[in-house]
N, C-alpha and C. Protein backbone atom coordinates (compact mmCIF):
# COMPACT_ATOMS: atom_id res chain seq x y z
N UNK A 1 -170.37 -49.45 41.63
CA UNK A 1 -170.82 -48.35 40.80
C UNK A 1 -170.89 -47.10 41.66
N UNK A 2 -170.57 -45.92 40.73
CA UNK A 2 -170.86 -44.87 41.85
C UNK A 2 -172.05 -44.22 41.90
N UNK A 3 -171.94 -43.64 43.35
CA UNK A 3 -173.64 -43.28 43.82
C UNK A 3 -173.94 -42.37 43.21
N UNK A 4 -173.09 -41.29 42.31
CA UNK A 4 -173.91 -40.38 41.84
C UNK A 4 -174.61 -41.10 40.44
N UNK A 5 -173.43 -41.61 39.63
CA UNK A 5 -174.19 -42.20 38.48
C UNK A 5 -175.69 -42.78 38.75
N UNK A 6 -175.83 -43.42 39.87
CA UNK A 6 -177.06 -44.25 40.25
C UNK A 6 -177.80 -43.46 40.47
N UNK A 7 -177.83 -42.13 41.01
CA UNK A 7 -178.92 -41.26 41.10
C UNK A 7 -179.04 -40.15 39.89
N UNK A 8 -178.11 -40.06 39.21
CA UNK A 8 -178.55 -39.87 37.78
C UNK A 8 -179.36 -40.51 36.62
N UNK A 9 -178.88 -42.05 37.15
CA UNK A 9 -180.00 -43.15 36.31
C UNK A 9 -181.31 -43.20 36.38
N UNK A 10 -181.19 -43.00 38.01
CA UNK A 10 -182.95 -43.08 38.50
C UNK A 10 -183.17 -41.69 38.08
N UNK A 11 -183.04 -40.37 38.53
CA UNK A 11 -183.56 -39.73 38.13
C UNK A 11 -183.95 -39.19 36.84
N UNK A 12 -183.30 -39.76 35.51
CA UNK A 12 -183.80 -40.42 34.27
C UNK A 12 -184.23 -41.32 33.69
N UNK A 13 -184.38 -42.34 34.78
CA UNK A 13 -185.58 -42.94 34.15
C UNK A 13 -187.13 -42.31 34.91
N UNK A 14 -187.09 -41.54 35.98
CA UNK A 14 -188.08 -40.79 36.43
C UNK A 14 -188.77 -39.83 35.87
N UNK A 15 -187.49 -39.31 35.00
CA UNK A 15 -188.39 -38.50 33.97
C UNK A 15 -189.22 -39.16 33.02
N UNK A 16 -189.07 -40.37 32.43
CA UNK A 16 -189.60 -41.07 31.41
C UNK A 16 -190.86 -41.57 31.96
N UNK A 17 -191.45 -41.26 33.23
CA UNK A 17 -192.08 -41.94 33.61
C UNK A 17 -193.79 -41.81 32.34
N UNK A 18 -193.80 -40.46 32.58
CA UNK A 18 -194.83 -39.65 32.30
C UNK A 18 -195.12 -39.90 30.50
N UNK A 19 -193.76 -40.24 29.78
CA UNK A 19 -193.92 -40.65 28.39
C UNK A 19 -194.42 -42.09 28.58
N UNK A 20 -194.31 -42.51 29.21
CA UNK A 20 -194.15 -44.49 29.41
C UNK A 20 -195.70 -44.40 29.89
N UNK A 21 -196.13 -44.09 30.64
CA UNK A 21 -197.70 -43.37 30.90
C UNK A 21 -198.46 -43.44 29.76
N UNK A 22 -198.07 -42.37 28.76
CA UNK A 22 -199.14 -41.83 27.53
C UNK A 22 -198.87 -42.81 27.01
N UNK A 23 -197.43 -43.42 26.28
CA UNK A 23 -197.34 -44.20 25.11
C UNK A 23 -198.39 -45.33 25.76
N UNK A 24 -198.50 -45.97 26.96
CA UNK A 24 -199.53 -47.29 27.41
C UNK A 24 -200.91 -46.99 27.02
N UNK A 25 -201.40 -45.68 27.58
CA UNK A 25 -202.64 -44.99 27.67
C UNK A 25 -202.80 -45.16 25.72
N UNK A 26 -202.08 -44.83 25.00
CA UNK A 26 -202.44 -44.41 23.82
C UNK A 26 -202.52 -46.13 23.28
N UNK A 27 -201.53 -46.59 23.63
CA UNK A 27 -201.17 -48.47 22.87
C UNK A 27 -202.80 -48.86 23.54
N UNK A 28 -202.95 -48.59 24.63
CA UNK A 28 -204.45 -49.07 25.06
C UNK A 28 -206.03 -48.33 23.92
N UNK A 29 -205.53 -46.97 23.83
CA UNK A 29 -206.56 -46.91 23.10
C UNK A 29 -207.01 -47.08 21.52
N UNK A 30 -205.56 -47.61 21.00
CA UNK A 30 -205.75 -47.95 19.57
C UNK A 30 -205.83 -49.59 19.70
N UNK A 31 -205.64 -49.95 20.57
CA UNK A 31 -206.05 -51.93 20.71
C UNK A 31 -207.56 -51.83 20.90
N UNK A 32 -207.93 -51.06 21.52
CA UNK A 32 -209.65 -50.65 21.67
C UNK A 32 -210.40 -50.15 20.05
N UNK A 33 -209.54 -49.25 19.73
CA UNK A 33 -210.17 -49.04 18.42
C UNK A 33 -209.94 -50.37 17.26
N UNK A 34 -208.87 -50.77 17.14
CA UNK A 34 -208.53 -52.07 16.87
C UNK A 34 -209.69 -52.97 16.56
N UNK A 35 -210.42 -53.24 18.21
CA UNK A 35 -211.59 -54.38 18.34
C UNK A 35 -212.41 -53.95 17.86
N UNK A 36 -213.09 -52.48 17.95
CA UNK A 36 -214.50 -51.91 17.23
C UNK A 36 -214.62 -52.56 15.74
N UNK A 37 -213.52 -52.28 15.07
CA UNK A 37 -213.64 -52.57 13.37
C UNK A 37 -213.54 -54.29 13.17
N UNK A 38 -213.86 -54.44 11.96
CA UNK A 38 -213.67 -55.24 11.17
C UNK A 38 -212.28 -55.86 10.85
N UNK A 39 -212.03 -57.63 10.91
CA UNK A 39 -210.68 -57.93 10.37
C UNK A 39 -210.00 -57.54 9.27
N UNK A 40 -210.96 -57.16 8.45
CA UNK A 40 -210.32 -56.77 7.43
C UNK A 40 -210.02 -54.98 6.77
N UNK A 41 -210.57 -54.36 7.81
CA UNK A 41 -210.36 -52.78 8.32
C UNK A 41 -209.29 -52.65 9.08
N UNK A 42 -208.73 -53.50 10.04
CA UNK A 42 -207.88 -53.95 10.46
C UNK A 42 -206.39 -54.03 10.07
N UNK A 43 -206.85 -55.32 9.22
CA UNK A 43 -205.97 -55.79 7.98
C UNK A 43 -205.35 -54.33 7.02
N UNK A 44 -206.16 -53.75 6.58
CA UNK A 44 -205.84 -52.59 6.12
C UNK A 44 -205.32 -51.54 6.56
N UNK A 45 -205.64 -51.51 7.91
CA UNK A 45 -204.86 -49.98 8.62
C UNK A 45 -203.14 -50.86 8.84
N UNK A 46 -203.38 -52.25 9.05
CA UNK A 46 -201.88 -52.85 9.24
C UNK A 46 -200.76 -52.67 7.52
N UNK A 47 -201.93 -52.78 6.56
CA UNK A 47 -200.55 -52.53 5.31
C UNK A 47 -200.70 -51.42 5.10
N UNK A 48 -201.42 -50.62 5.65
CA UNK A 48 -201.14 -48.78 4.91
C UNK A 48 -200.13 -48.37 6.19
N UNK A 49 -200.09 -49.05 7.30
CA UNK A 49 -199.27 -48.63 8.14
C UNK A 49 -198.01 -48.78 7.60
N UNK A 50 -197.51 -49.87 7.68
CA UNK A 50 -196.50 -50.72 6.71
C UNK A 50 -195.79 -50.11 5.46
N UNK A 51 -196.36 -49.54 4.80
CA UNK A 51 -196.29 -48.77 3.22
C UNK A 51 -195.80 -47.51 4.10
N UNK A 52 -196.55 -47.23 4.90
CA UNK A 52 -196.05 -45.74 5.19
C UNK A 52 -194.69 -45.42 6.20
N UNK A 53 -194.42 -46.37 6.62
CA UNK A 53 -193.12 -46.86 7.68
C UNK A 53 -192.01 -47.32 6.25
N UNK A 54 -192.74 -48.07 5.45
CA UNK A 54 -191.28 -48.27 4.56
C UNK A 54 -191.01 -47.24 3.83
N UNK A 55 -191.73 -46.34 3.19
CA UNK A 55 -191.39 -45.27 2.56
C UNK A 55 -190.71 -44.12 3.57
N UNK A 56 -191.22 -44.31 4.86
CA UNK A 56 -190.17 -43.66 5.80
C UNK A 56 -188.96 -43.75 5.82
N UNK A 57 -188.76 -45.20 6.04
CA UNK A 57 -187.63 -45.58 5.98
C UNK A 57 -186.75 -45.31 4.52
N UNK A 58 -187.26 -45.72 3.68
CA UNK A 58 -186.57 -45.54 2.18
C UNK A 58 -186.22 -44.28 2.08
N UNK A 59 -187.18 -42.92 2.48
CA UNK A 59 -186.42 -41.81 2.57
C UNK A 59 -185.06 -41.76 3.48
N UNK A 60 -185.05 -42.09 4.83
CA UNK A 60 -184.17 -41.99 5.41
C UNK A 60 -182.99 -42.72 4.65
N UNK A 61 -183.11 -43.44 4.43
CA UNK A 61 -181.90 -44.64 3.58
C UNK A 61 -180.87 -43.44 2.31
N UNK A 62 -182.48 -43.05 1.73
CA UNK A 62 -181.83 -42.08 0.62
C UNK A 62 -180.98 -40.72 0.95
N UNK A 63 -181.22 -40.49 2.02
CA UNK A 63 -180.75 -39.23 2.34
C UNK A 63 -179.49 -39.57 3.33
N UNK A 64 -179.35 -40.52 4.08
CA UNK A 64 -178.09 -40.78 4.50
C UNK A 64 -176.90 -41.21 3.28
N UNK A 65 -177.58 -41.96 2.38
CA UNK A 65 -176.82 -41.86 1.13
C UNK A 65 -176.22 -40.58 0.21
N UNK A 66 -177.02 -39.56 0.10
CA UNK A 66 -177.35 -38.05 -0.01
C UNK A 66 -175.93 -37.75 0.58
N UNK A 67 -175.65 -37.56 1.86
CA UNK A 67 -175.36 -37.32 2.63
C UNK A 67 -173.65 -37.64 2.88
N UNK A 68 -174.21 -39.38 2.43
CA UNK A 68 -172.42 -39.73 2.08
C UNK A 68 -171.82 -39.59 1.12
N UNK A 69 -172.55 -39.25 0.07
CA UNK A 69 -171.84 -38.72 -1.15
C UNK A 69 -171.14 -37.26 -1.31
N UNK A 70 -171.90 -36.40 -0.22
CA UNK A 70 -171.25 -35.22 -0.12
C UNK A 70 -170.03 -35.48 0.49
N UNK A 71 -170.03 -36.26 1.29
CA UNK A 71 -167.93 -36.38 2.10
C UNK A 71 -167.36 -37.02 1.61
């Protein structure tokens, strides 16, 4: 492999360092909030999450469709 590619790699994944940081810091502090509540407060933030990720998605779906109908 060549050496520059390799020091292009590292020095992008070096940048990521600092996102890879927060996203842990943050995954740590919603597993904490997580334990405070109730299983079934819990339970609930997991299907409103869910509902709100599929309707994400369903938009995206619709609009790439949108999208192919124009070409």
């Amino acid at each position: 492999m060549d050496s520059n590619m390799m020091t292009k790699t590292a020095e992008l994944e070096e940048s990521n360092f600092p996102n890879k940081i927060e996203n842990g810091l943050r995954a740590a502090y919603h597993f904490q909030q997580l334990q405070d509540h109730s299983i079934n407060e819990v339970l609930w933030a997991c299907v409103t999450l869910m509902w709100m990720l599929m309707n994400c998605v369903h938009g995206i779906i619709k609009a790439i469709f949108s999208l192919c109908q124009r070409i």
